[in-house]
C-alpha atoms as a PDB file:
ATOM      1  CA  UNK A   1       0.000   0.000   0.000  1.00  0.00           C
ATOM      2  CA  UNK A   2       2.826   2.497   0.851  1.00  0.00           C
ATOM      3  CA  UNK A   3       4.612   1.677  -2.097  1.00  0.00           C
ATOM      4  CA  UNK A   4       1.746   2.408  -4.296  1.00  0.00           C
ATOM      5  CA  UNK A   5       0.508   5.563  -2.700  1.00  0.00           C
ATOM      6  CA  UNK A   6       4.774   6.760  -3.124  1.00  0.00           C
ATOM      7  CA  UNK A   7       4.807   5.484  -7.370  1.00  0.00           C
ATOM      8  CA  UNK A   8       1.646   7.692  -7.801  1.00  0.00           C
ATOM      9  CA  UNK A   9       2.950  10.430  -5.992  1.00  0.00           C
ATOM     10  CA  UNK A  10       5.898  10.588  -8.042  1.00  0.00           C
ATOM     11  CA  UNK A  11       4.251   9.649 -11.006  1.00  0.00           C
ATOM     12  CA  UNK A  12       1.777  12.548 -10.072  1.00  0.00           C
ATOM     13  CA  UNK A  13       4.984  14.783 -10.051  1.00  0.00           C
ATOM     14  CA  UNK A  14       6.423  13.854 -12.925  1.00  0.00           C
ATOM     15  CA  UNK A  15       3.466  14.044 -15.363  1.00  0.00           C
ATOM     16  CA  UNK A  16       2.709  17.655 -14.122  1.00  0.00           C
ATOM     17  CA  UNK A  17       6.879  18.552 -14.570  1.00  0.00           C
ATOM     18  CA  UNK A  18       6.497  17.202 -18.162  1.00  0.00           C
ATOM     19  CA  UNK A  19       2.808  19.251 -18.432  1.00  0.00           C
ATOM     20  CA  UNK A  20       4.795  22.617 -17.181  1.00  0.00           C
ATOM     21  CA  UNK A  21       7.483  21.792 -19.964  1.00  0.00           C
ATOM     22  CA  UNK A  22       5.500  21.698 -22.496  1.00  0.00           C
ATOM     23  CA  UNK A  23       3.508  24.941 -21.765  1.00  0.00           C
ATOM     24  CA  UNK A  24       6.805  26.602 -22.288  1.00  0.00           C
ATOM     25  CA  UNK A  25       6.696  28.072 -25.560  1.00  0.00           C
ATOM     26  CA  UNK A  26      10.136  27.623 -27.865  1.00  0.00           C
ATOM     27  CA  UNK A  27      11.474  31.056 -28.810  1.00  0.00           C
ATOM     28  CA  UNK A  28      11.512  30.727 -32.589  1.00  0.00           C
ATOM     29  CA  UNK A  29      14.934  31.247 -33.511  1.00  0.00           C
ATOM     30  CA  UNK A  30      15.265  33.869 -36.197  1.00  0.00           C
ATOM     31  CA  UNK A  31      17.415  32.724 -38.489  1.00  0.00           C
ATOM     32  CA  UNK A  32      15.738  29.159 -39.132  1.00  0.00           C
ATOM     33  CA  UNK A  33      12.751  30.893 -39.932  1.00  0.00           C
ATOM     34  CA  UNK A  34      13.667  33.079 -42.665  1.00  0.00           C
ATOM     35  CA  UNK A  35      15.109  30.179 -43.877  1.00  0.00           C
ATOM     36  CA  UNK A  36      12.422  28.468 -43.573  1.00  0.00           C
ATOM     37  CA  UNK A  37      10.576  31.365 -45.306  1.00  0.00           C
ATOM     38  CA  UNK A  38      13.072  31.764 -48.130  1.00  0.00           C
ATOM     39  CA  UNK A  39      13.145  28.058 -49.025  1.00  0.00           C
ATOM     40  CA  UNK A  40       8.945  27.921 -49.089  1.00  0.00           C
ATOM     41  CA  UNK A  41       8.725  30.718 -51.684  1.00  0.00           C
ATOM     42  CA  UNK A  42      11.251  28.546 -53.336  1.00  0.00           C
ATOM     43  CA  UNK A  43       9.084  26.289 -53.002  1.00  0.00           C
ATOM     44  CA  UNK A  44       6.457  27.783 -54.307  1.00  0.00           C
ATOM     45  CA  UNK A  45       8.035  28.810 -57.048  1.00  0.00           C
ATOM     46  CA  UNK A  46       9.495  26.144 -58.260  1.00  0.00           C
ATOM     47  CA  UNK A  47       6.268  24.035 -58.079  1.00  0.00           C
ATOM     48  CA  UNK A  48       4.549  27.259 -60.515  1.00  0.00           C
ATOM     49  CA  UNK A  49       7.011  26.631 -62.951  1.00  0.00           C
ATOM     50  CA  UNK A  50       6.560  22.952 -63.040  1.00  0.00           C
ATOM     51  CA  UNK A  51       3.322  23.323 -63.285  1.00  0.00           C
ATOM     52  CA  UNK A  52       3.675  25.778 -66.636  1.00  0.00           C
ATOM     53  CA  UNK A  53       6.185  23.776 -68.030  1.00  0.00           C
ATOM     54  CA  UNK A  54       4.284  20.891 -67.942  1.00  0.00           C
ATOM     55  CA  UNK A  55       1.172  22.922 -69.425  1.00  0.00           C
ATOM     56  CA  UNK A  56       3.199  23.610 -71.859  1.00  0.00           C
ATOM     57  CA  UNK A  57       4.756  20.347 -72.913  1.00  0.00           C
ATOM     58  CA  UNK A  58       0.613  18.874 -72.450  1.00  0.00           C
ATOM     59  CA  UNK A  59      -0.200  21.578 -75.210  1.00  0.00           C
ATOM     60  CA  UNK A  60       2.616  20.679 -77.493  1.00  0.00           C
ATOM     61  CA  UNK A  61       1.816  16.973 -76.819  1.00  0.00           C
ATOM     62  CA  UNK A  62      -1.509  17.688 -78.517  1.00  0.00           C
ATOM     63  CA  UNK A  63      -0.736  20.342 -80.921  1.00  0.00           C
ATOM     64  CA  UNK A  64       1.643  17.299 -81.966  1.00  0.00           C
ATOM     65  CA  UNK A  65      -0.706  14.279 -81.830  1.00  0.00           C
ATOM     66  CA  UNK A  66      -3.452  16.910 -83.713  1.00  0.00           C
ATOM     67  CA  UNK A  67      -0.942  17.283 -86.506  1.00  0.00           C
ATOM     68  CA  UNK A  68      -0.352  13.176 -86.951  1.00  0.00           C
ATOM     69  CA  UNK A  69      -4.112  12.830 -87.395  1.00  0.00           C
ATOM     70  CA  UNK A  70      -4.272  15.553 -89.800  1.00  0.00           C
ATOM     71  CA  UNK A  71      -1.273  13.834 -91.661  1.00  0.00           C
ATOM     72  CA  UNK A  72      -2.805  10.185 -91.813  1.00  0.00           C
ATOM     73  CA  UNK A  73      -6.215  11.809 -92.984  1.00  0.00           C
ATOM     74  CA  UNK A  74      -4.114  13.586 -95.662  1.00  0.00           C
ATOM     75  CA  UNK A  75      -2.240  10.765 -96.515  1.00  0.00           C
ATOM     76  CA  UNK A  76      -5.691   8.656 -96.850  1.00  0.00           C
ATOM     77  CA  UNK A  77      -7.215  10.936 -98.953  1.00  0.00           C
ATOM     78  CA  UNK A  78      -4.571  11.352-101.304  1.00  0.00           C
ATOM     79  CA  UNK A  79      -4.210   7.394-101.836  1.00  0.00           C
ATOM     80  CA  UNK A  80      -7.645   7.478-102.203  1.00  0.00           C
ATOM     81  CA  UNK A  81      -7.609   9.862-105.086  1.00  0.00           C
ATOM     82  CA  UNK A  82      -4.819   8.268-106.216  1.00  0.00           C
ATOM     83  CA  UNK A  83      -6.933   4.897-106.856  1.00  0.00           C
ATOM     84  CA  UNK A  84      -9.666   6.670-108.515  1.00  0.00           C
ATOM     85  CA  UNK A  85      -7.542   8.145-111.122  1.00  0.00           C
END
């Protein structure tokens, strides 16, 4: 019984030292955050002109894959006529 009522006191203490720690608020440290800041514009950044680049490349894809079709249609016709004559 003593034993008990002494493990919950200290566990008692214990849980309310690590409550009390973590209350503490962190001072932000300056220079990690405008790192931090700097490397999310990156970031940001970066990911835009992904994101237009591969626009780009999706419209040249097509433009591309337009131009084949147009080519094979061209190509039928003009075998077709060919036959005719």
């Amino acid at each position: 019984m003593y034993k008990n009522l002494r493990f919950q006191k200290n566990h008692n203490f214990f849980f309310k030292n690590n409550i009390n720690q973590k209350k503490k608020k962190k001072k932000i440290n300056l220079k990690s955050y405008t790192d931090y800041k700097s490397t999310t514009e990156s970031q940001i950044i970066y990911i835009y002109s992904f994101n237009f680049s591969f626009f780009c490349f999706c419209s040249l894809s097509t433009i591309i894959n337009q131009h084949q079709k147009f080519k094979k249609k061209a190509y039928k016709t003009a075998t077709k006529k060919k036959k005719n004559m």
